[in-house]
N, C-alpha and C. Protein backbone atom coordinates (compact mmCIF):
# COMPACT_ATOMS: atom_id res chain seq x y z
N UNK A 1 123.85 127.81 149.90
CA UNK A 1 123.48 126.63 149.16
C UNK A 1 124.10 125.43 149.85
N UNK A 2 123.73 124.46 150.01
CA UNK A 2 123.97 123.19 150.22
C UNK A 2 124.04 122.04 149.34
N UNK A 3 125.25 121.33 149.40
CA UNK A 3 125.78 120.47 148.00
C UNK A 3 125.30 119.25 148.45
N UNK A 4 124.57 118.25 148.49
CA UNK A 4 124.34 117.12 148.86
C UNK A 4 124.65 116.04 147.80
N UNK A 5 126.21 115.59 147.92
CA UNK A 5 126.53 114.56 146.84
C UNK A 5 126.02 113.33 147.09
N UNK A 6 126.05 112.56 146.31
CA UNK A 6 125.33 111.07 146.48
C UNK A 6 126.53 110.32 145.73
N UNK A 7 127.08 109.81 146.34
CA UNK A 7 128.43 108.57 145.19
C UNK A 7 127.54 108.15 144.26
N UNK A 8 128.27 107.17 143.19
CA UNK A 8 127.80 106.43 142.05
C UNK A 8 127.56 105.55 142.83
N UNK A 9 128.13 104.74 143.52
CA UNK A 9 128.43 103.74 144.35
C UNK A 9 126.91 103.15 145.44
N UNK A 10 126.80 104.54 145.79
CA UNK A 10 125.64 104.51 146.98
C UNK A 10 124.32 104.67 145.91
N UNK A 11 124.39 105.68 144.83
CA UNK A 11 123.07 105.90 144.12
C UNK A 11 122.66 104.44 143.43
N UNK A 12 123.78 103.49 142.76
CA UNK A 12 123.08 102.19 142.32
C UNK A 12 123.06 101.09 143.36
N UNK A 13 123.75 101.01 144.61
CA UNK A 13 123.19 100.17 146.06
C UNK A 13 122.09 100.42 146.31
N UNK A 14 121.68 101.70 146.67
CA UNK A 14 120.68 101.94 147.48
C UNK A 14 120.19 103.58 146.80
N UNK A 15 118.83 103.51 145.90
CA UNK A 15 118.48 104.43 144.68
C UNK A 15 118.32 105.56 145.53
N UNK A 16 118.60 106.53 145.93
CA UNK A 16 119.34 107.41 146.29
C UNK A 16 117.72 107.62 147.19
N UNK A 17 118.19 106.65 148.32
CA UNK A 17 117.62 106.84 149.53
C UNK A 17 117.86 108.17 150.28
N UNK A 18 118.87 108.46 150.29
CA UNK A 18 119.35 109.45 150.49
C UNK A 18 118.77 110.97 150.30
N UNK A 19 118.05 111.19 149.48
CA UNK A 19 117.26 112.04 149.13
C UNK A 19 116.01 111.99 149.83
N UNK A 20 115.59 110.99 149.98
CA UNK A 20 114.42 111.45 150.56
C UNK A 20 113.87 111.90 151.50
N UNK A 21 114.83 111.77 152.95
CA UNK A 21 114.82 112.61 154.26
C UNK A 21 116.06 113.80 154.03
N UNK A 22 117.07 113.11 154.43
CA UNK A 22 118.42 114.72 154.87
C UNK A 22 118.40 115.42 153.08
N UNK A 23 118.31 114.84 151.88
CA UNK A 23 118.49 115.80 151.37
C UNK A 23 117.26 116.82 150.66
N UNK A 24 116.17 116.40 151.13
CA UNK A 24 115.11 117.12 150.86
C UNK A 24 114.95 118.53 151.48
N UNK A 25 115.51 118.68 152.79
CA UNK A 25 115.71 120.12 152.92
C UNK A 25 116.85 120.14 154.08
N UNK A 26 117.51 121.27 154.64
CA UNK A 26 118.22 121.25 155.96
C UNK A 26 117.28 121.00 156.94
N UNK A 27 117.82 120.40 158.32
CA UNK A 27 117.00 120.46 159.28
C UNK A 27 117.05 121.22 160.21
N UNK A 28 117.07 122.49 159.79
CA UNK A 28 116.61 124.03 160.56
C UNK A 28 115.53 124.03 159.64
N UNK A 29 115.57 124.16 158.63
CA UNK A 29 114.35 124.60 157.82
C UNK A 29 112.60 123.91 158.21
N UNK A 30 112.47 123.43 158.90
CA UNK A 30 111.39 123.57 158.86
C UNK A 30 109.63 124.22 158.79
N UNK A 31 108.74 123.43 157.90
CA UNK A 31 107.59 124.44 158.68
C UNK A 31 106.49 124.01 157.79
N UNK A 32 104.82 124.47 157.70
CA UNK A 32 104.40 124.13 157.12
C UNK A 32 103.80 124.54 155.98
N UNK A 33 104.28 126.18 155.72
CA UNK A 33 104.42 127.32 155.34
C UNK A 33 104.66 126.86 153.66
N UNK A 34 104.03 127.25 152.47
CA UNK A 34 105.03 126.90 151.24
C UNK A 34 106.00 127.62 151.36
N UNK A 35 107.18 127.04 150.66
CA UNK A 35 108.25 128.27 150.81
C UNK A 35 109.09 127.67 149.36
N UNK A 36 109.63 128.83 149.07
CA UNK A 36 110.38 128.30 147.39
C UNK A 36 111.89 127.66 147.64
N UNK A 37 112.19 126.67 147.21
CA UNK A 37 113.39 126.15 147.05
C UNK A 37 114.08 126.20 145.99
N UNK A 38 115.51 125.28 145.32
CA UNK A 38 115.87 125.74 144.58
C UNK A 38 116.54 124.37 144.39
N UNK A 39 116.58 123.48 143.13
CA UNK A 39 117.27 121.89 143.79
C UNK A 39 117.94 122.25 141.90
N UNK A 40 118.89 121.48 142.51
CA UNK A 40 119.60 121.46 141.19
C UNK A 40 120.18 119.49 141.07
N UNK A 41 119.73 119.09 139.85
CA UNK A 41 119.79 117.62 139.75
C UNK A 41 121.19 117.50 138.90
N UNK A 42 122.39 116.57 139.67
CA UNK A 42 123.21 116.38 138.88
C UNK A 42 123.44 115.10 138.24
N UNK A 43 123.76 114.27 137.53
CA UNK A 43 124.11 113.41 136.69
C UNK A 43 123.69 113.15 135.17
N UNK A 44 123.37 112.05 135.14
CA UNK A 44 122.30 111.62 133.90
C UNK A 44 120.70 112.15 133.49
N UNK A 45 120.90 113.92 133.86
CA UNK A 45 119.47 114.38 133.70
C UNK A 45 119.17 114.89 132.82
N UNK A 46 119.43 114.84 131.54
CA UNK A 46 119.56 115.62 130.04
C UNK A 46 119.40 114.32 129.75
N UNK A 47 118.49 114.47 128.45
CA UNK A 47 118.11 113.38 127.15
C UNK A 47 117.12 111.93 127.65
N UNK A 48 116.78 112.05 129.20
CA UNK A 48 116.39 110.84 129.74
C UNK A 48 114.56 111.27 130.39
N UNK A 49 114.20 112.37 129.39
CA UNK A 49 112.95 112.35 129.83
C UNK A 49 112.83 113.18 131.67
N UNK A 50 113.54 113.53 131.60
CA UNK A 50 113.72 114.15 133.17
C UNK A 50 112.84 115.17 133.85
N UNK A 51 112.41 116.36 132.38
CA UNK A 51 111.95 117.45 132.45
C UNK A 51 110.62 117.00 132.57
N UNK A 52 110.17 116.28 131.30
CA UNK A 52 108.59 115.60 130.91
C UNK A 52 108.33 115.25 132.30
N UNK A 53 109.20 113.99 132.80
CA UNK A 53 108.45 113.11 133.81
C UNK A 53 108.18 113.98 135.21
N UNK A 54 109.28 114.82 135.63
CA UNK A 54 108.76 115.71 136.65
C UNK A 54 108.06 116.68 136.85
N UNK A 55 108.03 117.25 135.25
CA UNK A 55 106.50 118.15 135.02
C UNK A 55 105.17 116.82 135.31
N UNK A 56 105.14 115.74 135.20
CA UNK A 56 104.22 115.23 135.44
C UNK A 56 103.47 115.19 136.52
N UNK A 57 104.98 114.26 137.33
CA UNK A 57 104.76 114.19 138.76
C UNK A 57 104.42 115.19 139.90
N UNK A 58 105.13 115.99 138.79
CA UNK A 58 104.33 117.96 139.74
C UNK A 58 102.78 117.80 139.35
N UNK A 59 102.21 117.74 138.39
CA UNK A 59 100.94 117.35 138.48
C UNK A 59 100.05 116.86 139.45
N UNK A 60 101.05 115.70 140.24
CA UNK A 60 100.00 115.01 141.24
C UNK A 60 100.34 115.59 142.79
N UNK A 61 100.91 116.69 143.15
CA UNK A 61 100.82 116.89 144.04
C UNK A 61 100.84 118.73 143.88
N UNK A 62 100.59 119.73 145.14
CA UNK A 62 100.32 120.77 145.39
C UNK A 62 101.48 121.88 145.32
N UNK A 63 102.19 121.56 144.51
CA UNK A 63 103.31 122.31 143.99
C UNK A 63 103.46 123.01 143.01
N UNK A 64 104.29 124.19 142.98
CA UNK A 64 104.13 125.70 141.82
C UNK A 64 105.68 125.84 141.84
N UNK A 65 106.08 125.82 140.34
CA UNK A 65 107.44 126.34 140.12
C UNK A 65 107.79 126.13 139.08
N UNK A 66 108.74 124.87 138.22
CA UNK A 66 109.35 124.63 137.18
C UNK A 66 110.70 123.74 137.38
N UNK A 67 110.85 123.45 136.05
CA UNK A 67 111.99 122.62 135.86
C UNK A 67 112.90 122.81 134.40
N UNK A 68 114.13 122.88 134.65
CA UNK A 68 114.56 123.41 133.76
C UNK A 68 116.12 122.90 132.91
N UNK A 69 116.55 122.74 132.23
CA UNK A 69 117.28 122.17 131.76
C UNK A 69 118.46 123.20 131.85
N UNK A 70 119.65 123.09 132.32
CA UNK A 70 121.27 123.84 132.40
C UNK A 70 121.85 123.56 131.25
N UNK A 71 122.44 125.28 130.75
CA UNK A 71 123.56 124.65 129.61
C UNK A 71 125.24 123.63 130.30
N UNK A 72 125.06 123.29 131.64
CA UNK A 72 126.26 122.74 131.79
C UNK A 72 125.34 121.00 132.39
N UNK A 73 124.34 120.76 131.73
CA UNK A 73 123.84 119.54 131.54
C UNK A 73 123.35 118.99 133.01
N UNK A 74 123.47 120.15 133.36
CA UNK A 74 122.25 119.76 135.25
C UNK A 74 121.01 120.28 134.91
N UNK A 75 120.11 120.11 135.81
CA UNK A 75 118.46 120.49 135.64
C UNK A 75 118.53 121.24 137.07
N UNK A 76 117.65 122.05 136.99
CA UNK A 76 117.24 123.46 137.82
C UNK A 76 115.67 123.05 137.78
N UNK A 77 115.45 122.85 139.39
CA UNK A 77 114.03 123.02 139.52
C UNK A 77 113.67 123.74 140.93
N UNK A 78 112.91 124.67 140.74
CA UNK A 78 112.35 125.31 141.62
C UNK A 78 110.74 124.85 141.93
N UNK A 79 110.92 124.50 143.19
CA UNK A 79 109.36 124.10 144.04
C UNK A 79 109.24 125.02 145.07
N UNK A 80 108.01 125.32 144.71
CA UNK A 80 107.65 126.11 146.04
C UNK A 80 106.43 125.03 146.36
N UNK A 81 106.47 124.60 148.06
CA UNK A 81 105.25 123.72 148.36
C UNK A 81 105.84 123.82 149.97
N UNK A 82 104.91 123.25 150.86
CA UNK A 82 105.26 122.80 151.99
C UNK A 82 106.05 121.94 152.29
N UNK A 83 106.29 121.50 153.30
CA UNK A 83 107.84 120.90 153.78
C UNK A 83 107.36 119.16 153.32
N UNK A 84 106.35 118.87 153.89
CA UNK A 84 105.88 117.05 153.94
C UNK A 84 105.35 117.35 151.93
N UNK A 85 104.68 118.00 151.45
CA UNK A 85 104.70 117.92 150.30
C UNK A 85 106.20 117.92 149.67
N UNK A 86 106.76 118.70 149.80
CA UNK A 86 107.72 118.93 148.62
C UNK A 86 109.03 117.55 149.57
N UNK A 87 109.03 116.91 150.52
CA UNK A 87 109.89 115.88 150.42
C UNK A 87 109.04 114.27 149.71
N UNK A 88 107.87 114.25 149.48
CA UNK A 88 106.67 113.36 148.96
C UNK A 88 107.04 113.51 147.32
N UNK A 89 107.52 115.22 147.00
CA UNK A 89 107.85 115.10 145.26
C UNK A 89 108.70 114.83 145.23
N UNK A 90 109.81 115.04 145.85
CA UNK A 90 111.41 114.63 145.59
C UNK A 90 111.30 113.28 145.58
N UNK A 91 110.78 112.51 146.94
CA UNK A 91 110.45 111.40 146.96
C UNK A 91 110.28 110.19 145.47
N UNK A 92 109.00 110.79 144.92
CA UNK A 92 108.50 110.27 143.84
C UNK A 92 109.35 110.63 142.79
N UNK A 93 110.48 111.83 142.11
CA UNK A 93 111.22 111.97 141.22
C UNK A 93 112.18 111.32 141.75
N UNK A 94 112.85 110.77 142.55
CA UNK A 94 113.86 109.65 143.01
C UNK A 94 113.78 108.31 142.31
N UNK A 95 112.11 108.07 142.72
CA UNK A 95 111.87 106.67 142.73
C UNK A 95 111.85 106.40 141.03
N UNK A 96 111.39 107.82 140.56
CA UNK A 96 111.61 107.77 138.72
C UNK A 96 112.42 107.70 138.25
N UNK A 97 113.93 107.99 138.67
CA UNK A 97 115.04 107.98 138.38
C UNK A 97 116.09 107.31 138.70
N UNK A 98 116.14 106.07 139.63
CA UNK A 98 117.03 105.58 140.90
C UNK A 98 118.09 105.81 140.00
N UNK A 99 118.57 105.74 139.34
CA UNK A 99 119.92 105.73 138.61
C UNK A 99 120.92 106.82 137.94
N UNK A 100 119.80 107.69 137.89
CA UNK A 100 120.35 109.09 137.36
C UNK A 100 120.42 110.19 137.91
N UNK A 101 120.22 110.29 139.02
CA UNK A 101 120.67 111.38 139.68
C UNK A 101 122.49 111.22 141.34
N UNK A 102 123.20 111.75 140.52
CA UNK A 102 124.49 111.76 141.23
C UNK A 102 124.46 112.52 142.62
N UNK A 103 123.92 113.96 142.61
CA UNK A 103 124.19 114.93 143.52
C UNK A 103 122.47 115.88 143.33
N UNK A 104 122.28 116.29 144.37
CA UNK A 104 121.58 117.49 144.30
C UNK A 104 122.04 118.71 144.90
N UNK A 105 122.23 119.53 144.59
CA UNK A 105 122.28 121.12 145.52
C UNK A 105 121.15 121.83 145.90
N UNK A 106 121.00 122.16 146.78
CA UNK A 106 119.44 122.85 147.75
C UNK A 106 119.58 123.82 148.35
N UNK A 107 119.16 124.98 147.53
CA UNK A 107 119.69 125.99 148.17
C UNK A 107 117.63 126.57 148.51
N UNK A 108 117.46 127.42 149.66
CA UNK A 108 116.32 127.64 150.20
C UNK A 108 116.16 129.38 149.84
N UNK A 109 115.43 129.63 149.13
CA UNK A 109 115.29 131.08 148.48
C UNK A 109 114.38 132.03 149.35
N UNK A 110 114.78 133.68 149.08
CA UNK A 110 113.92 134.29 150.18
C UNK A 110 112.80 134.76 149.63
N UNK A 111 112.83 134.57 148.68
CA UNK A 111 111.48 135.20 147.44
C UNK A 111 112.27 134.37 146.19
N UNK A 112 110.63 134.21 145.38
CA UNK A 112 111.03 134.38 143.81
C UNK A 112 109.66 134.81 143.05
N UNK A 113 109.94 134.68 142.04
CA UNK A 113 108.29 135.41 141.28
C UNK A 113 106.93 134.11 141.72
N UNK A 114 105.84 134.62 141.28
CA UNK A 114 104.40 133.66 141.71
C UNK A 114 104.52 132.80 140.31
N UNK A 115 104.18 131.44 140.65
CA UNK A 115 103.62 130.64 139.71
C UNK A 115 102.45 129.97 140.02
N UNK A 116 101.53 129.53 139.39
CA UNK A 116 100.18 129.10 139.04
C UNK A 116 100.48 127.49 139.70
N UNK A 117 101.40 127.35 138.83
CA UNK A 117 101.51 125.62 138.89
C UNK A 117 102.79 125.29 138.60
N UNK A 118 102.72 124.06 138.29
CA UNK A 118 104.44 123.55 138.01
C UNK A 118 104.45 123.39 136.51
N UNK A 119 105.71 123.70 135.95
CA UNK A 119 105.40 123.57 134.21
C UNK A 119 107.10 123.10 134.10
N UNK A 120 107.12 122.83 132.92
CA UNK A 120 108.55 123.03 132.18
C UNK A 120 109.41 124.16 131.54
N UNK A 121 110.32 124.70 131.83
CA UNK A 121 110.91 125.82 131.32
C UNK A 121 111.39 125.48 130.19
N UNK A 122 111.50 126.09 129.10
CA UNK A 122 112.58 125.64 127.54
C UNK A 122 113.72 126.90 127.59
């Protein structure tokens, strides 16, 4: 797994630019292959609409997995999509959030079960 912190500092300067190239995946990982990931959102992601809005935004692009709410108040989302897709969703859940997300962790999975589409977990 890979911890990719983001300061408070840097996330309200600059809305966590940061995410959208180096922490969208390692750069060994490449390819154009879907492949399942595993991102875990840390800060202000409980009670702020987090789950709703990125089940949405999974809507508009070619991605299968879920999003899920942690009992230690992080969100768990698994995307499986291609490499230029799935940094285009992170992308767009950034730009929904500039303020609430502290850290992500990205860990790159070797399997997980098939999903249809992207939904919300309860």
């Amino acid at each position: 797994m890979i911890r990719r912190p983001i300061s408070p500092e840097k996330a309200r300067s600059v809305p966590l630019r940061g995410l959208r190239a180096e922490h969208a995946m390692p750069e060994n990982a490449a390819g154009n292959e879907p492949t399942p990931w595993r991102y875990v959102f840390h800060g202000r992601v409980q009670g702020v609409s987090f789950r709703f809005t990125t089940n949405s935004i999974g809507r508009r692009f070619p991605v299968r997995g879920y999003v899920k709410n942690q009992p230690n108040g992080t969100v768990e989302m698994i995307c499986i999509a291609d490499e230029q897709t799935r940094k285009a969703f992170l992308e767009a859940i950034s730009d929904a959030f500039p303020n609430n997300i502290t850290d992500v962790d990205i860990e790159q999975l070797s399997s997980c079960p098939e999903y249809e589409n992207f939904t919300v977990v309860y």
